[in-house]
N, C-alpha and C. Protein backbone atom coordinates (compact mmCIF):
# COMPACT_ATOMS: atom_id res chain seq x y z
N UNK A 1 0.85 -1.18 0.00
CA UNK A 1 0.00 0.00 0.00
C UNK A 1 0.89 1.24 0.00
N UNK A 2 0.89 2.02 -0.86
CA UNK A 2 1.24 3.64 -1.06
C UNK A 2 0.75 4.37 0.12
N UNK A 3 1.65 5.50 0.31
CA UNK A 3 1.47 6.42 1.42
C UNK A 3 1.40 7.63 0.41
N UNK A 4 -0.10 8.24 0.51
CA UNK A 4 -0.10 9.11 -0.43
C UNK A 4 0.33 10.49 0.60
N UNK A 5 0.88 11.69 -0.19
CA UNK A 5 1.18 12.87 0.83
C UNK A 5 1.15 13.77 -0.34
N UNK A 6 0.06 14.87 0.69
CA UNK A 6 -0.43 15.92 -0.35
C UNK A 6 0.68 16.66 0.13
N UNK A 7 1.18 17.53 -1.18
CA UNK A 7 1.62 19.05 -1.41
C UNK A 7 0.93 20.21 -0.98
N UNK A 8 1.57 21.00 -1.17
CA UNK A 8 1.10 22.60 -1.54
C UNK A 8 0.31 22.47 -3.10
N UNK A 9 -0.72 22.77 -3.14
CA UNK A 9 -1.68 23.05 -4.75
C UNK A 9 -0.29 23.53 -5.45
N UNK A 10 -0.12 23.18 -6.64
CA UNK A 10 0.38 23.59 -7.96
C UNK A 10 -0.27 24.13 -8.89
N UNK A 11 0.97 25.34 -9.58
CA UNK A 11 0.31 26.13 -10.64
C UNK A 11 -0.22 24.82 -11.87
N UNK A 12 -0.66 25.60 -12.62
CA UNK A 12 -0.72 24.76 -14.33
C UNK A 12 0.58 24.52 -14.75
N UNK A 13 1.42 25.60 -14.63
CA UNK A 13 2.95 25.43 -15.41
C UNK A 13 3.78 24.70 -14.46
N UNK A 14 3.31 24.55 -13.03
CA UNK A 14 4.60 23.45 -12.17
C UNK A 14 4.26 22.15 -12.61
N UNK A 15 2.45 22.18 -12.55
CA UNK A 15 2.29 20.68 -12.73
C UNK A 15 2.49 20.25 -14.07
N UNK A 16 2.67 20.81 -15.11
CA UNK A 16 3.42 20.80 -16.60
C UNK A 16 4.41 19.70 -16.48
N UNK A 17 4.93 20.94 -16.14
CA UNK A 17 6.62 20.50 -15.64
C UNK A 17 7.06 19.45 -15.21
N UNK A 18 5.85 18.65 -14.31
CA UNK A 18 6.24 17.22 -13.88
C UNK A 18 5.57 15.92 -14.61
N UNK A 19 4.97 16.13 -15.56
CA UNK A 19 5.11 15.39 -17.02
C UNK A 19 5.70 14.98 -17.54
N UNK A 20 5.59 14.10 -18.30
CA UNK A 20 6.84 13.24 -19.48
C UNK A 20 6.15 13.52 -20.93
N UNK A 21 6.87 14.03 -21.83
CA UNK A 21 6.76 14.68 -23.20
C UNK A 21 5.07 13.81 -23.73
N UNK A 22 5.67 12.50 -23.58
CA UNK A 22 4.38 11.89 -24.37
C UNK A 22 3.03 12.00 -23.60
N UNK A 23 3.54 11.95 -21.95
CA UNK A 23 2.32 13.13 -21.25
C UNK A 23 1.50 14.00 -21.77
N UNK A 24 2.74 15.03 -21.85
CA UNK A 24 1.90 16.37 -22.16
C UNK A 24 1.27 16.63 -24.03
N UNK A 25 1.68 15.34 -24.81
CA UNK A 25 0.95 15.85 -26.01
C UNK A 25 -0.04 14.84 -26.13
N UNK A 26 -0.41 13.74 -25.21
CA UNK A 26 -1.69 13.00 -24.85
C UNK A 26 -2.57 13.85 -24.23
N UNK A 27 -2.09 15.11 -23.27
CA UNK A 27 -3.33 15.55 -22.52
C UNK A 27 -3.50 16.83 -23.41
N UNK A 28 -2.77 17.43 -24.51
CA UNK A 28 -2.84 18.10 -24.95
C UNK A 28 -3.90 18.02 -26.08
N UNK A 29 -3.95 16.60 -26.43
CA UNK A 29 -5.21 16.12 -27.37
C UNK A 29 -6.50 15.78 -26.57
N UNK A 30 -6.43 15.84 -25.46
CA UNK A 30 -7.48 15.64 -24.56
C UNK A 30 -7.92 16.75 -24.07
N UNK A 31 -7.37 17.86 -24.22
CA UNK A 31 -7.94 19.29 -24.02
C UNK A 31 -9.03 19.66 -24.81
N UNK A 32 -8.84 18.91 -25.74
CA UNK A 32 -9.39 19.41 -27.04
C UNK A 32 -11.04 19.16 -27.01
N UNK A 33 -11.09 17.53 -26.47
CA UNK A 33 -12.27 17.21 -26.22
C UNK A 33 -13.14 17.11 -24.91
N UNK A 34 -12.21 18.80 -24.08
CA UNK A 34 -12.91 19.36 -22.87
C UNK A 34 -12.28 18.84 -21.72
N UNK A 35 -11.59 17.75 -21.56
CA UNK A 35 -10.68 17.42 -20.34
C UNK A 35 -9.57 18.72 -19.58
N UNK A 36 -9.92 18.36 -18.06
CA UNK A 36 -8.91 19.32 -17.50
C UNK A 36 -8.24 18.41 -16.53
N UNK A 37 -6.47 18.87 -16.47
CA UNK A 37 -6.17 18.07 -15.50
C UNK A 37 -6.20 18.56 -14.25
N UNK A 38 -6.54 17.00 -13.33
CA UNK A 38 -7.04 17.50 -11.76
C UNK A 38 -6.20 17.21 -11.40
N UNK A 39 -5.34 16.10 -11.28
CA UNK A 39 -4.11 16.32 -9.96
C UNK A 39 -3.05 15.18 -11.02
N UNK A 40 -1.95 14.96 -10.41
CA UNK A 40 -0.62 13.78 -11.02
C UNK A 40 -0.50 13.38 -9.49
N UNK A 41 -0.13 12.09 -9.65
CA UNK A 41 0.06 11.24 -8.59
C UNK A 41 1.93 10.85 -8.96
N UNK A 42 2.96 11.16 -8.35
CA UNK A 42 3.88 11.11 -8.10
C UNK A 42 4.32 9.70 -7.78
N UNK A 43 5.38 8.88 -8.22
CA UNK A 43 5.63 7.90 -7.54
C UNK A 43 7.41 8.09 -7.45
N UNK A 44 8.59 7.15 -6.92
CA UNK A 44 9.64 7.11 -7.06
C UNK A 44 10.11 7.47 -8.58
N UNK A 45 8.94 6.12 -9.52
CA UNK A 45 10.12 6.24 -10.81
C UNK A 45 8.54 6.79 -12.28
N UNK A 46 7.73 6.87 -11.75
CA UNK A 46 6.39 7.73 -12.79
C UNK A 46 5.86 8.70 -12.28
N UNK A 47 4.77 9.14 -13.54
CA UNK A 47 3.75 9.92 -12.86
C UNK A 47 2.76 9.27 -13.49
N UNK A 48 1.46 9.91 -12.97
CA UNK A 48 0.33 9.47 -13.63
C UNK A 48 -0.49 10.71 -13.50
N UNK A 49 -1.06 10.89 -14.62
CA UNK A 49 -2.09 12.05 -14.45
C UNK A 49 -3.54 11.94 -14.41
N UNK A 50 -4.47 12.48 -14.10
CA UNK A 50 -5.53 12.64 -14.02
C UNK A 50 -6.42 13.84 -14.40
N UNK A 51 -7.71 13.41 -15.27
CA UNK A 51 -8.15 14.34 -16.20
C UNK A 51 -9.54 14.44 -15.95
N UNK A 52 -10.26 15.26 -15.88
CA UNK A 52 -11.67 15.05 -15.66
C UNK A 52 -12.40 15.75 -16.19
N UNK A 53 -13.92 15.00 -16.62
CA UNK A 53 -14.50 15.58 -17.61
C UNK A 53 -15.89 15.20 -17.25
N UNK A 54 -16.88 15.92 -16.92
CA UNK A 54 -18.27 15.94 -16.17
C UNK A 54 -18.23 14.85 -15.10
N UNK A 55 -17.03 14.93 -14.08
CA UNK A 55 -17.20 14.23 -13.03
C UNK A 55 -16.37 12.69 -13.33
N UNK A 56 -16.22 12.14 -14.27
CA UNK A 56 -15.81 11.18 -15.09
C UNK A 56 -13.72 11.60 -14.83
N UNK A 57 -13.26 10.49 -14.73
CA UNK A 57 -11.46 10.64 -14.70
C UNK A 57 -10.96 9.46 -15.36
N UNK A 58 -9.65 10.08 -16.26
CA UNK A 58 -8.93 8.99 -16.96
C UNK A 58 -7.61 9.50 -16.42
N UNK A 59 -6.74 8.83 -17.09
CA UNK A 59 -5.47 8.85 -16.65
C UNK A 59 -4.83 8.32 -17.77
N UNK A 60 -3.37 8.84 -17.83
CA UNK A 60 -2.62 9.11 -18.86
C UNK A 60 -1.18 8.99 -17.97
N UNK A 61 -0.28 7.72 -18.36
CA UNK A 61 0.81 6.91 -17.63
C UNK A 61 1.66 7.58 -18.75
N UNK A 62 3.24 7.74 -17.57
CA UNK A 62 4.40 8.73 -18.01
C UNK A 62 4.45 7.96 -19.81
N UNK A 63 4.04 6.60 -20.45
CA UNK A 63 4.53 6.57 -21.37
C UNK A 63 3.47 7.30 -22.40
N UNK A 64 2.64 7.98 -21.87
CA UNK A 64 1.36 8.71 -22.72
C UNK A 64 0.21 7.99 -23.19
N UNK A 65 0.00 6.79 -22.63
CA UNK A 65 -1.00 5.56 -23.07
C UNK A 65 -2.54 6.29 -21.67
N UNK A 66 -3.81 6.42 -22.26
CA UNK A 66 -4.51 6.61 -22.05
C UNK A 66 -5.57 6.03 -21.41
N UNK A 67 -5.91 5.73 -20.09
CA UNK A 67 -6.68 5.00 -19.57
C UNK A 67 -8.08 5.45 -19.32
N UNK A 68 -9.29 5.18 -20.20
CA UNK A 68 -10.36 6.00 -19.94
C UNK A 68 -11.37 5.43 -18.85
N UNK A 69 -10.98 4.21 -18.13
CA UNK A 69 -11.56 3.69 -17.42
C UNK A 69 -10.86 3.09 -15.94
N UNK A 70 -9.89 4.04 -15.38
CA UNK A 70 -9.10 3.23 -13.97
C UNK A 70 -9.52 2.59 -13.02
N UNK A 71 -8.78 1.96 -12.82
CA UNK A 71 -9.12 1.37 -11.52
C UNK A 71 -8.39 2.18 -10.49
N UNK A 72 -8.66 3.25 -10.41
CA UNK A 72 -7.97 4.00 -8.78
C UNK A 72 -9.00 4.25 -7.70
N UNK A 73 -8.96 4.74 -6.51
CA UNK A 73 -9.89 5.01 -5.39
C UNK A 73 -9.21 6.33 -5.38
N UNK A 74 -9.95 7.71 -5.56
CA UNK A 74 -9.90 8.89 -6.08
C UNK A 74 -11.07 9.47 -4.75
N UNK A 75 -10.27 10.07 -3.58
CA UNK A 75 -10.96 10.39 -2.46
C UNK A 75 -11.75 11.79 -3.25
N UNK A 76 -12.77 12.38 -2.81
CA UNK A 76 -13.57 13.25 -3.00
C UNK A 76 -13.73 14.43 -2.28
């Protein structure tokens, strides 16, 4: 089990920043069709992002592969 530990909120351009290229031009095509990203989950050696769109979240793994259906527990 992961020990999750919140930050300080991040701008748009910090949380950019902690992306991987094929990241940011997967969520960049997902902008398109109204997705915003809500938070990245940090690990030792990835990230994972999270996108949400009328309440609905996918996720998009550091290699830019698109998950429109996760299996995460996403507290509220």
């Amino acid at each position: 089990m992961s020990i999750e530990r919140r930050i300080k909120e991040l701008t748009d351009s910090e949380n950019w920043g902690l992306l991987s290229m094929a990241q940011q031009a997967s969520i960049t095509e997902l902008y398109r069709y109204g997705y915003n990203l809500a938070f990245i989950r940090l690990t030792i050696s990835n990230s994972l992002a999270f996108l949400s769109l009328d309440g609905q979240y996918i996720t998009v793994n550091t290699e830019g592969d698109i998950d429109t259906n996760p299996n995460c527990d996403i507290r509220k």
